[in-house]
C-alpha atoms as a PDB file:
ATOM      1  CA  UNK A   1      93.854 110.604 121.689  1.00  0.00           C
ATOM      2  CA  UNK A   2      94.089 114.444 121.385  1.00  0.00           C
ATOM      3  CA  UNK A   3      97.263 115.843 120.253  1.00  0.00           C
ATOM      4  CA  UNK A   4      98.093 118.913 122.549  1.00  0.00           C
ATOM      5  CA  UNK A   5     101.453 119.632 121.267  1.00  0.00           C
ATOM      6  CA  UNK A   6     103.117 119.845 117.708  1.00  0.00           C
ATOM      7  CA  UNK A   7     104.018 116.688 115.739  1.00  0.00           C
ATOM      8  CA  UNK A   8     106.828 118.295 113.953  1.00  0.00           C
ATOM      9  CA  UNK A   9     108.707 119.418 116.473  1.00  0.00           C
ATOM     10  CA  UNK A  10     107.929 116.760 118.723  1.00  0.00           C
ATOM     11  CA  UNK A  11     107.204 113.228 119.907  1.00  0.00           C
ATOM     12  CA  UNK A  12     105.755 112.147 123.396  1.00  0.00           C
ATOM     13  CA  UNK A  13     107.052 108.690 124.183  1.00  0.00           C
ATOM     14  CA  UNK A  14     104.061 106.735 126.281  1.00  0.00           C
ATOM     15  CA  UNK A  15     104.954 103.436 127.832  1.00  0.00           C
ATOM     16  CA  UNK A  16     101.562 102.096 125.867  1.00  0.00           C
ATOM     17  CA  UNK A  17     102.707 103.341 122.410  1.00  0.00           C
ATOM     18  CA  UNK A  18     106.271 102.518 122.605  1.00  0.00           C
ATOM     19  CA  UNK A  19     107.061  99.738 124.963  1.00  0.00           C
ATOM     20  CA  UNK A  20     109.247 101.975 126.931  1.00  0.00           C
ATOM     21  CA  UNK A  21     109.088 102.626 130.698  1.00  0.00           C
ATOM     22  CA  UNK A  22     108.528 106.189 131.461  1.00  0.00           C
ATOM     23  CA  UNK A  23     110.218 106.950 135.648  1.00  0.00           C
ATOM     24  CA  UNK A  24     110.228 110.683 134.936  1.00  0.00           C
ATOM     25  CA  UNK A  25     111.828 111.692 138.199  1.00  0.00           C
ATOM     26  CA  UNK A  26     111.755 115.429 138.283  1.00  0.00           C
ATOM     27  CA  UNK A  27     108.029 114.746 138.152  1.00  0.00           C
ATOM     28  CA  UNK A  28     108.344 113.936 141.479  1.00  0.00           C
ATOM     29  CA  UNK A  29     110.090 114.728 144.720  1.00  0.00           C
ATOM     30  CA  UNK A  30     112.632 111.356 143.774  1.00  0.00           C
ATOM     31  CA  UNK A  31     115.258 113.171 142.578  1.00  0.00           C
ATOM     32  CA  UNK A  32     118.779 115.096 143.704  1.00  0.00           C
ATOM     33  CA  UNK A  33     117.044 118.063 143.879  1.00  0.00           C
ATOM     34  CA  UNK A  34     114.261 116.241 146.519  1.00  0.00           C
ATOM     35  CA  UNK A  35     111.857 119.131 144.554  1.00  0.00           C
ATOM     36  CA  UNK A  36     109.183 118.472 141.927  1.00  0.00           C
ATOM     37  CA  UNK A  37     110.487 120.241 138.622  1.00  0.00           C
ATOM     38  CA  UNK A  38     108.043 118.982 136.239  1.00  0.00           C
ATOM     39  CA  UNK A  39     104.227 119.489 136.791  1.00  0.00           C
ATOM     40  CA  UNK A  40     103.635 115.879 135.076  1.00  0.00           C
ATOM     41  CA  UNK A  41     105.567 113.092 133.979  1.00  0.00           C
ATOM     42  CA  UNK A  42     104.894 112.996 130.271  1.00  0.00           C
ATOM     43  CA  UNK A  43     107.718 112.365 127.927  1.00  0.00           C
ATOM     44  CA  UNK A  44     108.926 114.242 124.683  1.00  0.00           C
ATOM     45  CA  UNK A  45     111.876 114.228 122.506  1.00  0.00           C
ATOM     46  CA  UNK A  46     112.855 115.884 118.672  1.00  0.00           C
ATOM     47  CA  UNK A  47     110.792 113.234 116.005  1.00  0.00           C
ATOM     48  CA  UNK A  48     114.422 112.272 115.320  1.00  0.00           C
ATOM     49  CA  UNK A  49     115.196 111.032 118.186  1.00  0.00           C
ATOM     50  CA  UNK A  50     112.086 109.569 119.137  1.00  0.00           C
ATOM     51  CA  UNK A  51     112.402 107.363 115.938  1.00  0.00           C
ATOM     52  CA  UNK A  52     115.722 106.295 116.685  1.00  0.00           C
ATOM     53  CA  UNK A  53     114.748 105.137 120.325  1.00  0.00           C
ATOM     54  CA  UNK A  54     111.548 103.110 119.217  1.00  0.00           C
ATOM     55  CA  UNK A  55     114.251 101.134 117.071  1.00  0.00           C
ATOM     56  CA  UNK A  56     116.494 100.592 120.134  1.00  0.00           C
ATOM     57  CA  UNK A  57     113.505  99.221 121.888  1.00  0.00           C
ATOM     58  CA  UNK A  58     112.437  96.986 119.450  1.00  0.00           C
ATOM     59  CA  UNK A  59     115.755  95.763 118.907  1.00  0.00           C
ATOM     60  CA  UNK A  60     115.896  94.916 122.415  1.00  0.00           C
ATOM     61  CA  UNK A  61     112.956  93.675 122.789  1.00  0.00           C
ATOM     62  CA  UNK A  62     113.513  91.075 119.829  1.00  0.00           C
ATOM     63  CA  UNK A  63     116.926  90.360 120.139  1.00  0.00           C
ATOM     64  CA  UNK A  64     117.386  90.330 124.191  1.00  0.00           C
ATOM     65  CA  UNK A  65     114.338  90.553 126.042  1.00  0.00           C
ATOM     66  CA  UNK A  66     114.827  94.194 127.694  1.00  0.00           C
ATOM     67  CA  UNK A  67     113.893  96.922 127.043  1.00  0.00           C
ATOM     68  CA  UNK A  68     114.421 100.584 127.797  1.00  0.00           C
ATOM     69  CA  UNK A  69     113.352 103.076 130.794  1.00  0.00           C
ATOM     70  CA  UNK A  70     113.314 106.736 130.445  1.00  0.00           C
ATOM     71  CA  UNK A  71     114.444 108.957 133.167  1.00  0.00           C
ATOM     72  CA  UNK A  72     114.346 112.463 131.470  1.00  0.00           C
ATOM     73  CA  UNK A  73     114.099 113.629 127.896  1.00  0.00           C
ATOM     74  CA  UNK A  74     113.053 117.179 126.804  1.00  0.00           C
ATOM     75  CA  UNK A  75     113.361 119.897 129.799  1.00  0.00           C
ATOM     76  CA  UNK A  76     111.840 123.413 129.202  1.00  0.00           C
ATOM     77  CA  UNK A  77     114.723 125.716 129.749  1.00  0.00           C
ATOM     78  CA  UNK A  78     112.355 126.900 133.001  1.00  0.00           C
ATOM     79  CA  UNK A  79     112.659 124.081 134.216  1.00  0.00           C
ATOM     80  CA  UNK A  80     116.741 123.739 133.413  1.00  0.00           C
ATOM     81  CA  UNK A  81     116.944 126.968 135.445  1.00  0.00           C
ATOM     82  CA  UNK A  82     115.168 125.471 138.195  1.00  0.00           C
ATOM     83  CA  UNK A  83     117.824 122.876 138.607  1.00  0.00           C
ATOM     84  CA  UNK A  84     120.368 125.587 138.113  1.00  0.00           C
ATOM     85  CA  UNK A  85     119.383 127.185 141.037  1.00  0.00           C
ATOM     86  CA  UNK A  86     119.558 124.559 143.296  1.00  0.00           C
ATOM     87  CA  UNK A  87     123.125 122.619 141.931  1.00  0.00           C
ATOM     88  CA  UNK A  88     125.032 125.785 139.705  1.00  0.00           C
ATOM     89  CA  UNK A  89     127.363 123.071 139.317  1.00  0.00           C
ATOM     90  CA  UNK A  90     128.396 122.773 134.995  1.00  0.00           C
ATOM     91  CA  UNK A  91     129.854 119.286 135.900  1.00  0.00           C
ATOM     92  CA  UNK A  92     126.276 118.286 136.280  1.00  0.00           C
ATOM     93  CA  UNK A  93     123.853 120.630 135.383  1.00  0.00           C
ATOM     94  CA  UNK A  94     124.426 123.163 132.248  1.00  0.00           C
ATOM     95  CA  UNK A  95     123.702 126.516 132.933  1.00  0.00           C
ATOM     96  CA  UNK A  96     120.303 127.226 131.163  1.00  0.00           C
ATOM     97  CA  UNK A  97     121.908 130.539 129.574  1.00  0.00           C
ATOM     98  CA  UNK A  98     124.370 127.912 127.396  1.00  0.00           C
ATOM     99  CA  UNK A  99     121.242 125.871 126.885  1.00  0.00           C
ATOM    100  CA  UNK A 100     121.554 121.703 127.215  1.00  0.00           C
ATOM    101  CA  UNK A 101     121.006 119.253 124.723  1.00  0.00           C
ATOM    102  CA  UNK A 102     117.915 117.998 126.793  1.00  0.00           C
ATOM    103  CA  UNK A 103     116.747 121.737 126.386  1.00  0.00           C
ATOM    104  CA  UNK A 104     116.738 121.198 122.766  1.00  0.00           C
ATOM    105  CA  UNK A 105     114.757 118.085 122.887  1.00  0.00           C
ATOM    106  CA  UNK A 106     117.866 115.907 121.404  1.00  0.00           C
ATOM    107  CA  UNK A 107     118.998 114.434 124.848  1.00  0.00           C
ATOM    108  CA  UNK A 108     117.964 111.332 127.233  1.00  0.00           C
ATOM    109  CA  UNK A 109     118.227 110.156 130.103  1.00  0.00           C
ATOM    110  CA  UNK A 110     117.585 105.969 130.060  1.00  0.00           C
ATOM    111  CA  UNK A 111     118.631 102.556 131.650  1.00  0.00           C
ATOM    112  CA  UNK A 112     117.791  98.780 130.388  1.00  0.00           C
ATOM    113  CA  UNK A 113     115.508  96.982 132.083  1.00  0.00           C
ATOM    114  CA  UNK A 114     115.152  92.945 131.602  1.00  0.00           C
ATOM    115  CA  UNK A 115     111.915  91.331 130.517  1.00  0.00           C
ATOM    116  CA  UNK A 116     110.340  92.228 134.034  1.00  0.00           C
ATOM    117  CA  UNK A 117     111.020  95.824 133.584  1.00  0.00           C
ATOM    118  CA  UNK A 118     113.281  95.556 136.490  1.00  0.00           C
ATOM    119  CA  UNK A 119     116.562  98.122 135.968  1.00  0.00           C
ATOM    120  CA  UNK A 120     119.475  96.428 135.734  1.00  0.00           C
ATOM    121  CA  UNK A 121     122.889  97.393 138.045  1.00  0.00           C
ATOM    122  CA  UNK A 122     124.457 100.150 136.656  1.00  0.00           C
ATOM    123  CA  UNK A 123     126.482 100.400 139.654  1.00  0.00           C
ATOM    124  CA  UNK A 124     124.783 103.961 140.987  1.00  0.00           C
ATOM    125  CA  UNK A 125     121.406 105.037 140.858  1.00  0.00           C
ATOM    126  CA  UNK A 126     120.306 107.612 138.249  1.00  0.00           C
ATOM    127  CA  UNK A 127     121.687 111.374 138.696  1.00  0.00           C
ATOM    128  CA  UNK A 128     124.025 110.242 141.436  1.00  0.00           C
ATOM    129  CA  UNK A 129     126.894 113.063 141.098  1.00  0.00           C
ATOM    130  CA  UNK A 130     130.032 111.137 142.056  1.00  0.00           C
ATOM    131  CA  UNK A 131     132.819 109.540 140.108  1.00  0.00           C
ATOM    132  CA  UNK A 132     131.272 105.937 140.615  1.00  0.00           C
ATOM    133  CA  UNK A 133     128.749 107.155 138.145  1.00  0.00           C
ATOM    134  CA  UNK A 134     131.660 108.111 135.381  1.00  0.00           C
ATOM    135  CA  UNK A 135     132.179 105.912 132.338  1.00  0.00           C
ATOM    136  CA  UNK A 136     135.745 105.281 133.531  1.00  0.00           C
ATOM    137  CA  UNK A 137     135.174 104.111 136.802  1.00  0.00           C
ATOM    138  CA  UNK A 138     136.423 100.530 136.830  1.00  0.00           C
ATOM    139  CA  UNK A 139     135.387 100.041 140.336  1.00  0.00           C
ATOM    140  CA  UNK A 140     132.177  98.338 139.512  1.00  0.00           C
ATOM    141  CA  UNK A 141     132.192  94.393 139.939  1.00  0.00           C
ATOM    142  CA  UNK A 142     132.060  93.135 136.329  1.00  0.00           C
ATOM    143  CA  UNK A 143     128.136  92.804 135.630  1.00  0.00           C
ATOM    144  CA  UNK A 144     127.735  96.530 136.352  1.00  0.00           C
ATOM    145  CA  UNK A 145     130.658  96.887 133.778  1.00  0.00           C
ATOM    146  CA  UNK A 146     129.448  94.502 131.290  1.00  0.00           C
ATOM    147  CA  UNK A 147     125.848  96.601 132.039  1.00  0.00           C
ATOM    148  CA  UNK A 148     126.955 100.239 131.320  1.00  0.00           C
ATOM    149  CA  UNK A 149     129.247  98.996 127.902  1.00  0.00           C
ATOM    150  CA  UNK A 150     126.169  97.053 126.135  1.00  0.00           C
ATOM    151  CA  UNK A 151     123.866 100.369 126.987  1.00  0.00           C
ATOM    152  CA  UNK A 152     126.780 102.785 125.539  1.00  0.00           C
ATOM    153  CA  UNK A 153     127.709 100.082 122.182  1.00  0.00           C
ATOM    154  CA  UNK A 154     123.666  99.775 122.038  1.00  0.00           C
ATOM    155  CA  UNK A 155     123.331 103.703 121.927  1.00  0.00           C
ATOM    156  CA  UNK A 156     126.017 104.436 119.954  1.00  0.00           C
ATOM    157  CA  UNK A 157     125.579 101.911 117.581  1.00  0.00           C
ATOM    158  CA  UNK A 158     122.534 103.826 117.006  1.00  0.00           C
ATOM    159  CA  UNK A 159     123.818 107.350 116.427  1.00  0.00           C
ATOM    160  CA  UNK A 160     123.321 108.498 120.620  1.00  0.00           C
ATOM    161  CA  UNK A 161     126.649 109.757 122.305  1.00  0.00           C
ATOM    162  CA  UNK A 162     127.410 109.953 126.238  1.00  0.00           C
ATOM    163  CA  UNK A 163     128.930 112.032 127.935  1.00  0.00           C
ATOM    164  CA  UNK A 164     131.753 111.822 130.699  1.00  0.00           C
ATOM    165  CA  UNK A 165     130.256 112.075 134.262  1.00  0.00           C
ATOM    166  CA  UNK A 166     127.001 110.317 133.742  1.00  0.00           C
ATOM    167  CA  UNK A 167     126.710 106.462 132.433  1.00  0.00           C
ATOM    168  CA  UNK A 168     122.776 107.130 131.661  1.00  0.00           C
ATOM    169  CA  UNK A 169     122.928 110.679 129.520  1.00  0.00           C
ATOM    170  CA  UNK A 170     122.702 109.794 125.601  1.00  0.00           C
ATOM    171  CA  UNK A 171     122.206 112.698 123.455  1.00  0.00           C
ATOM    172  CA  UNK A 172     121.809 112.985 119.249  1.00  0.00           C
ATOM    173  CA  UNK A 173     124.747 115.452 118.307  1.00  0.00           C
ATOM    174  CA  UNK A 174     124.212 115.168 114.856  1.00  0.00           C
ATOM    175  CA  UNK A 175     121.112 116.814 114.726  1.00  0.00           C
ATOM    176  CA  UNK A 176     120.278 120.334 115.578  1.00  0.00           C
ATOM    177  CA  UNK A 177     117.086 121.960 117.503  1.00  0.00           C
ATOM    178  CA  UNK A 178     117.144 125.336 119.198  1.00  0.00           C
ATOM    179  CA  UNK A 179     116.751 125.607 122.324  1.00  0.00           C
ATOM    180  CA  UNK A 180     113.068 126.063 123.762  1.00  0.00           C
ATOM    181  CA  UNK A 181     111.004 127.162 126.658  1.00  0.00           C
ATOM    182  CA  UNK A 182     108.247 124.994 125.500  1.00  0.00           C
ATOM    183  CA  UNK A 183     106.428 123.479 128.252  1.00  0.00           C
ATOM    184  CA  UNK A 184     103.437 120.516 127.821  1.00  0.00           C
ATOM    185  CA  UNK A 185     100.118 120.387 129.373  1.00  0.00           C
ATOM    186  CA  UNK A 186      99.229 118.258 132.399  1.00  0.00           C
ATOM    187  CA  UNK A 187      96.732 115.807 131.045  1.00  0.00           C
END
């Protein structure tokens, strides 16, 4: 395949490469913002990151029979200011003149899925802005709780932190990227 897009500073997951499934919402109307943001739903992360996610999905492909699906990964700050636009809300969406982690290429969006790639309960869907989708709500019936701690002891375990309001944001804060305005090509 033809490499449109730099190796060093970055890695497109594919679902045929990596074993991950790709659900790239803002490539589609599916999303909170019920607007396409992306022109395509390709995938790309910092090489650093990548790496460490191709070991998460091996792991859990060996050792439990899931795997991982990826909701977002890199967003070109145009597309950041998009969503800024529509939800200038910094609870959920960081204002693209601060810059997000996913704008840097170092943040992810992901679930587990089982060995019939179907997601498992996570108690609310993906980008749901509500408490219910906090890491301390304790509402959830116990196999939604038992769901979101193995995905944050999985990610953390391999160097990925969360963050408050959303059980399925993971970024790598011990690396550093700038921010870009990079944006791929539709293939």
């Amino acid at each position: 395949p033809v490499i449109d897009y730099d190796p060093k500073e970055w890695m497109e997951l594919t679902t045929e490469a990596s074993g991950i499934l790709l659900d790239i919402h803002y490539a589609t109307d599916h999303n909170f913002t019920k607007q396409t943001i992306y022109p395509c739903g390709r995938c790309f992360v910092r090489p650093s990151l990548g790496k460490k996610l191709l070991r998460i999905q091996k792991d859990l492909q060996s050792r439990y029979q899931m795997g991982l699906k990826i909701f977002d990964g890199y967003r070109p700050r145009p597309a950041q200011q998009k969503l800024w636009e529509i939800v200038p809300n910094p609870t959920y969406v960081t204002n693209p003149k601060k810059g997000s982690m996913h704008n840097r290429g170092l943040a992810v969006d992901v679930t587990l899925v089982d060995e019939k790639g179907e997601a498992l309960d996570m108690g609310t869907a993906y980008d749901y802005f509500g408490q219910e989708a906090h890491h301390t709500y304790m509402q959830h019936n116990k196999s939604v709780l038992k769901n979101r701690r193995f995905l944050k002891k999985l990610m953390e375990l391999h160097g990925l932190r969360s963050i408050r309001t959303e059980w399925w944001h993971y970024s790598l804060v011990t690396e550093k990227a700038e921010l870009s305005d990079w944006e791929w090509e539709c293939k």
